[in-house]
C-alpha atoms as a PDB file:
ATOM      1  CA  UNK A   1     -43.688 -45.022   2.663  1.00  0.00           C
ATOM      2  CA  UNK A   2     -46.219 -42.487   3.020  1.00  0.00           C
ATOM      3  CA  UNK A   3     -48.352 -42.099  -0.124  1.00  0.00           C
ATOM      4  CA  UNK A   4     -48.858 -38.416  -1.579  1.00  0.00           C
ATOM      5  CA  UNK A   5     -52.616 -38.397  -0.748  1.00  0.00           C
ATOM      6  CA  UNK A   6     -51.557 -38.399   3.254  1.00  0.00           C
ATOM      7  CA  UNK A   7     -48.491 -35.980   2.609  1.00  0.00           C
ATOM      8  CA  UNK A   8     -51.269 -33.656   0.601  1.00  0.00           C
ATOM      9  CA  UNK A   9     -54.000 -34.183   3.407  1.00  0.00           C
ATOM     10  CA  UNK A  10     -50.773 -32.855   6.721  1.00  0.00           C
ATOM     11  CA  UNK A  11     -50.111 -30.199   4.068  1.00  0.00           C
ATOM     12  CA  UNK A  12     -53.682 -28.975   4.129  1.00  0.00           C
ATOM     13  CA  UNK A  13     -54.060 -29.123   7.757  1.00  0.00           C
ATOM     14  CA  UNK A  14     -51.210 -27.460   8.242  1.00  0.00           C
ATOM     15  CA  UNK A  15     -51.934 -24.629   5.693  1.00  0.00           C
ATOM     16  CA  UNK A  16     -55.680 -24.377   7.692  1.00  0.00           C
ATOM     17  CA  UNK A  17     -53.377 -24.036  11.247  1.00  0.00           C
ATOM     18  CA  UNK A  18     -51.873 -21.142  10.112  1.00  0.00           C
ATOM     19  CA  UNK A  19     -54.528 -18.843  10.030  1.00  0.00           C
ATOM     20  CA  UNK A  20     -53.645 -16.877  12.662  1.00  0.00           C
ATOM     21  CA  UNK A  21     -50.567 -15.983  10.960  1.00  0.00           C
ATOM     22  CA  UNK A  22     -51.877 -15.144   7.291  1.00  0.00           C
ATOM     23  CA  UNK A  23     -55.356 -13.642   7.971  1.00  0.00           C
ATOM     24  CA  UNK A  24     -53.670 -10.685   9.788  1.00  0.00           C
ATOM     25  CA  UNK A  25     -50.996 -10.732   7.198  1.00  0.00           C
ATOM     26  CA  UNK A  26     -53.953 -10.733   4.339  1.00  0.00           C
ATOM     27  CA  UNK A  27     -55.399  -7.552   6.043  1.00  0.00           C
ATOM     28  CA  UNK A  28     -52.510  -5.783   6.477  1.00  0.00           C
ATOM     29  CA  UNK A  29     -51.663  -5.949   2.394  1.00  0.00           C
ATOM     30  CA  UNK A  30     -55.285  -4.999   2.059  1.00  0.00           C
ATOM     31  CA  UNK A  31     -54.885  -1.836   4.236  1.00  0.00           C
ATOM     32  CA  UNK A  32     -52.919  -0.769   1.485  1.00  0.00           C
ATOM     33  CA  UNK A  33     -51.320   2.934   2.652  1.00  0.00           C
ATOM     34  CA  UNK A  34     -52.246   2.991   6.252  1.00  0.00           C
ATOM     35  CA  UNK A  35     -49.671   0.344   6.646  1.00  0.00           C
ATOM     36  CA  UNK A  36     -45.779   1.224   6.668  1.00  0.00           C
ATOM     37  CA  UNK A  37     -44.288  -0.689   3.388  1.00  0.00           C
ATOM     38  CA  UNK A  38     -42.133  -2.775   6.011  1.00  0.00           C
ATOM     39  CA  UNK A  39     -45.212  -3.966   7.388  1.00  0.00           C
ATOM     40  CA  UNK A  40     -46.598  -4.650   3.825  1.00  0.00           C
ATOM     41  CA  UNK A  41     -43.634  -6.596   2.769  1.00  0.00           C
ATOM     42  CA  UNK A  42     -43.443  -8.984   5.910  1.00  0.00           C
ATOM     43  CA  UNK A  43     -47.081  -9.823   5.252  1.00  0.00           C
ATOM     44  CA  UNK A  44     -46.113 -10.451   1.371  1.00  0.00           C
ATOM     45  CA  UNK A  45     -43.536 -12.296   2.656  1.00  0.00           C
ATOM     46  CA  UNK A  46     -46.081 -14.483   5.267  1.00  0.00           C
ATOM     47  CA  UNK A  47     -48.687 -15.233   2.368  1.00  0.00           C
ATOM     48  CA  UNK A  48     -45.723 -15.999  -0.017  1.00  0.00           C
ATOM     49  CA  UNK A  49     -44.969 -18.920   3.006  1.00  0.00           C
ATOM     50  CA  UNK A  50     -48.188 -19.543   3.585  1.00  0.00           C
ATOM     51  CA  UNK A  51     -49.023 -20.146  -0.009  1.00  0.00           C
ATOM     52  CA  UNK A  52     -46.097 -22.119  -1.015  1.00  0.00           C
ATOM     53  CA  UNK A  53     -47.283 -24.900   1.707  1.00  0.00           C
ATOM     54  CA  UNK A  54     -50.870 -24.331   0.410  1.00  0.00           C
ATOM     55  CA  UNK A  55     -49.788 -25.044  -2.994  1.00  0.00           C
ATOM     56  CA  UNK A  56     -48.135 -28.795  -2.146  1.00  0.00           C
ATOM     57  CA  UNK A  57     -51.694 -30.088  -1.707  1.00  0.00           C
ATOM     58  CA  UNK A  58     -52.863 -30.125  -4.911  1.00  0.00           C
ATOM     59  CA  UNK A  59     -49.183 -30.916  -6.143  1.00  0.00           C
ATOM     60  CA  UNK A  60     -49.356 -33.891  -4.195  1.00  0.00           C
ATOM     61  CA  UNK A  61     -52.661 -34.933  -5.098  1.00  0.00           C
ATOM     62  CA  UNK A  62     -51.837 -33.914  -9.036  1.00  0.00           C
ATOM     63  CA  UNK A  63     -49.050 -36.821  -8.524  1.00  0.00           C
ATOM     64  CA  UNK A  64     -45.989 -34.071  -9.700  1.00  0.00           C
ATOM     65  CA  UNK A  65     -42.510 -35.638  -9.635  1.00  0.00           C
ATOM     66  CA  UNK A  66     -40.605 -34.800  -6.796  1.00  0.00           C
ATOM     67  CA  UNK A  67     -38.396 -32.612  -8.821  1.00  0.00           C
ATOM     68  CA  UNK A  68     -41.695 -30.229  -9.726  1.00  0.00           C
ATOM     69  CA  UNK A  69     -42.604 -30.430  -5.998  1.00  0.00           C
ATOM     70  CA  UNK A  70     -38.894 -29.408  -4.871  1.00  0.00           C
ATOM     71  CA  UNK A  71     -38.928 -26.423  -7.084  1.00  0.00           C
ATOM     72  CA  UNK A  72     -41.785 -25.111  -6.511  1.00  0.00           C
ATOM     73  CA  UNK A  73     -41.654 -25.441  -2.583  1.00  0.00           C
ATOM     74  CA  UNK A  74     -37.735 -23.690  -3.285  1.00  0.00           C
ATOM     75  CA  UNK A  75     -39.151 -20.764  -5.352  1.00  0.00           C
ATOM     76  CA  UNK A  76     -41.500 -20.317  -2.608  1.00  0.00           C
ATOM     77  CA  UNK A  77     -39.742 -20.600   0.020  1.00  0.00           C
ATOM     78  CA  UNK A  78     -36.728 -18.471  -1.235  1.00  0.00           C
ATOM     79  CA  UNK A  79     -39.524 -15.700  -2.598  1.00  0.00           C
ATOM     80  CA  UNK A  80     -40.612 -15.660   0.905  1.00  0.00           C
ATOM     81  CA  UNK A  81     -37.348 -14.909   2.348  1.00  0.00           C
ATOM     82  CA  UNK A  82     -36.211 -12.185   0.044  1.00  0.00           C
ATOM     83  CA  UNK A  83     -39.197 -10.350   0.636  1.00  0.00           C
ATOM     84  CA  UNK A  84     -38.696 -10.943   4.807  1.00  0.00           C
ATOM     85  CA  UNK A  85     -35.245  -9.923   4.357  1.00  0.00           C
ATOM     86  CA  UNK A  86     -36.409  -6.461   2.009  1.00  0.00           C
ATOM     87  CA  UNK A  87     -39.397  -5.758   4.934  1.00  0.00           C
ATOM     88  CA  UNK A  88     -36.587  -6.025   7.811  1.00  0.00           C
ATOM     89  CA  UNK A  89     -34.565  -3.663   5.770  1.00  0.00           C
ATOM     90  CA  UNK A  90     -37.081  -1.327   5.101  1.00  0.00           C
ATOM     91  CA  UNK A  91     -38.283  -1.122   8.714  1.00  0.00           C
ATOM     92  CA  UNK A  92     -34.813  -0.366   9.121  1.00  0.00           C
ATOM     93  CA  UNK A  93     -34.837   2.568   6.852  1.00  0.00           C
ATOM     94  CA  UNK A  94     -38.288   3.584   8.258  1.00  0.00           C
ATOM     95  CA  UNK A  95     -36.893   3.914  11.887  1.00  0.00           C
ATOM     96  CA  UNK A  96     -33.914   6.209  10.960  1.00  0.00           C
ATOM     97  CA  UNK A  97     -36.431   8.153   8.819  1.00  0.00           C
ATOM     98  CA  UNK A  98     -38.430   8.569  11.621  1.00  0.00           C
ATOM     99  CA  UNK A  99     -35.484   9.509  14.185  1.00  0.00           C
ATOM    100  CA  UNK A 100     -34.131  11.965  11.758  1.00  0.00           C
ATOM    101  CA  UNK A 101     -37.330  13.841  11.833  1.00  0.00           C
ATOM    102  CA  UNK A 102     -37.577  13.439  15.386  1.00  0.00           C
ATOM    103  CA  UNK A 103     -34.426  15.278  15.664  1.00  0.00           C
ATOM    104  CA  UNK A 104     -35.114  18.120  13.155  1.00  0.00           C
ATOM    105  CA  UNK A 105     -37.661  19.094  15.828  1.00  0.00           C
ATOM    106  CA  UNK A 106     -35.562  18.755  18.527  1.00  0.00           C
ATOM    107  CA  UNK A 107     -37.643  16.830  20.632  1.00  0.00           C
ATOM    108  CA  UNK A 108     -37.397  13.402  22.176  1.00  0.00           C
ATOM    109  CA  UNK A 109     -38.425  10.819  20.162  1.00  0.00           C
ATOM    110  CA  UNK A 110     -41.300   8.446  21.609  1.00  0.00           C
ATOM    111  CA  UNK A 111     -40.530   5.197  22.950  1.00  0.00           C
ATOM    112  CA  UNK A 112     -39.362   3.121  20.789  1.00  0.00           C
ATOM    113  CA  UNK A 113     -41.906  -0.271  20.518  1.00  0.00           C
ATOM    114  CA  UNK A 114     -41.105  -3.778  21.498  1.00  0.00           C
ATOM    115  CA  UNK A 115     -38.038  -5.052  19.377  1.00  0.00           C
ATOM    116  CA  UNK A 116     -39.709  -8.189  17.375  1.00  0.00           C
ATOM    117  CA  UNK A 117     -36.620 -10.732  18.176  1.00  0.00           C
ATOM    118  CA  UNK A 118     -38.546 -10.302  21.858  1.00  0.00           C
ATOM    119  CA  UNK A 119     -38.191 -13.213  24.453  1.00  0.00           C
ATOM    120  CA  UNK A 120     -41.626 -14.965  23.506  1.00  0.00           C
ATOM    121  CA  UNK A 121     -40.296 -14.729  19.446  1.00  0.00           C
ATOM    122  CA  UNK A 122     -36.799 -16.079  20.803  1.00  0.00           C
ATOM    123  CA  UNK A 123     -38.603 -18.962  22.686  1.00  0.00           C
ATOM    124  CA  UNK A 124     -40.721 -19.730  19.837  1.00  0.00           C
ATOM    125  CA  UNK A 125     -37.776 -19.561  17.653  1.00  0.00           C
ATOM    126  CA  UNK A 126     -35.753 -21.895  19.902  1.00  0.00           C
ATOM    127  CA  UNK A 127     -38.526 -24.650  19.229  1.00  0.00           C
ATOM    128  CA  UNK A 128     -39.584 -24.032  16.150  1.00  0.00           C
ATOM    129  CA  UNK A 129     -36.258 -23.886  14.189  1.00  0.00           C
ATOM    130  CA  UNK A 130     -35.222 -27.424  15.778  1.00  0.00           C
ATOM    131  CA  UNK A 131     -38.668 -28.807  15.121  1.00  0.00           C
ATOM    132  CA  UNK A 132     -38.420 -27.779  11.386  1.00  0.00           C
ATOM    133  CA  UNK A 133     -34.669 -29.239  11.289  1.00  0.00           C
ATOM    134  CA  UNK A 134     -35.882 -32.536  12.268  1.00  0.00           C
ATOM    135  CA  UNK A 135     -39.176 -32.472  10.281  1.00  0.00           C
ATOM    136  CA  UNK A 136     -36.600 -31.491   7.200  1.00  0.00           C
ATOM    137  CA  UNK A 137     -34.446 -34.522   8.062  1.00  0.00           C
ATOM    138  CA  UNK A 138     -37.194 -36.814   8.219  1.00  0.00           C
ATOM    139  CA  UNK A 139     -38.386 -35.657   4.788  1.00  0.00           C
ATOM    140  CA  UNK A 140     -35.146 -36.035   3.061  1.00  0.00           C
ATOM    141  CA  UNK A 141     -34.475 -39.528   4.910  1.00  0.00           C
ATOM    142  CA  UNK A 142     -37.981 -40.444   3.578  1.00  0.00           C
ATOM    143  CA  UNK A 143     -37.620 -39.079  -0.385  1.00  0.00           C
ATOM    144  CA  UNK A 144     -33.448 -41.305   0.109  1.00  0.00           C
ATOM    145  CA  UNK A 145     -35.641 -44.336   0.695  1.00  0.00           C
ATOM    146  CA  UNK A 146     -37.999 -43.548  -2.375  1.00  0.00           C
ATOM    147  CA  UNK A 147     -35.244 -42.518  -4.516  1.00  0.00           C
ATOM    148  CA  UNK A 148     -33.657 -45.687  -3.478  1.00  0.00           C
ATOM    149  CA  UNK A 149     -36.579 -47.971  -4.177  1.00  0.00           C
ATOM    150  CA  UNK A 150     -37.092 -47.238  -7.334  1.00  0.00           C
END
């Protein structure tokens, strides 16, 4: 069994790998206006992830029950995804804002950018999601045998 020290120490190296995903996100909330609110949301939404995994560390370390460390890491996580789900709406709303305008003017709209479920997002997403299945499994297999033990 792993102790909580090692679990906090993967959870802090992990939060320090993703830096290239909530530094930009960090600067795009601090742009404030110059962003689109879609934009702002999604990068809520990142540093809500980001954060939740950041805050497991001192959990951990704090020795929380499980139960404490399961909530929190489900608040979280489920923050995270209702603000993804408001920014992909929004962007949504954004676009057809945008078109309608376009169309009042009677001119042709400019190219529309890269769609973000892009091949490279799909490939990530095709060995990420798995990755994070198994890493899930392992974790629940792992808190059976400590629920078990005791």
């Amino acid at each position: 069994m792993l102790s909580p020290a090692v679990l906090a120490l993967g959870a802090t190296a992990l939060s320090a790998s993703g830096c290239v995903w909530y530094l930009p996100a960090a600067a795009d909330l601090r742009a404030g206006a110059d962003r689109p609110t879609s934009r702002r949301l999604a990068a809520a939404a990142c540093l809500t992830a980001w954060a939740t995994i950041a805050l497991s560390a001192p959990l951990l370390l704090a020795a929380a029950s499980w139960t404490t460390l399961g909530a929190v890491t489900a608040f979280g996580t489920g923050a995270a995804l209702l603000l993804a789900t408001l920014a992909r709406a929004c962007r949504g709303h954004e676009e057809h804002a945008t078109r309608r305008a376009w169309a009042a003017l009677r001119l042709r709209p400019p190219a529309r950018r890269r769609s973000p479920w892009s091949r490279p997002t799909r490939a990530f997403l095709c060995w990420f999601l798995p990755g994070y299945a198994v890493a899930a499994g392992a974790v629940a297999v792992a808190l059976v045998g400590v629920m078990a033990g005791r």
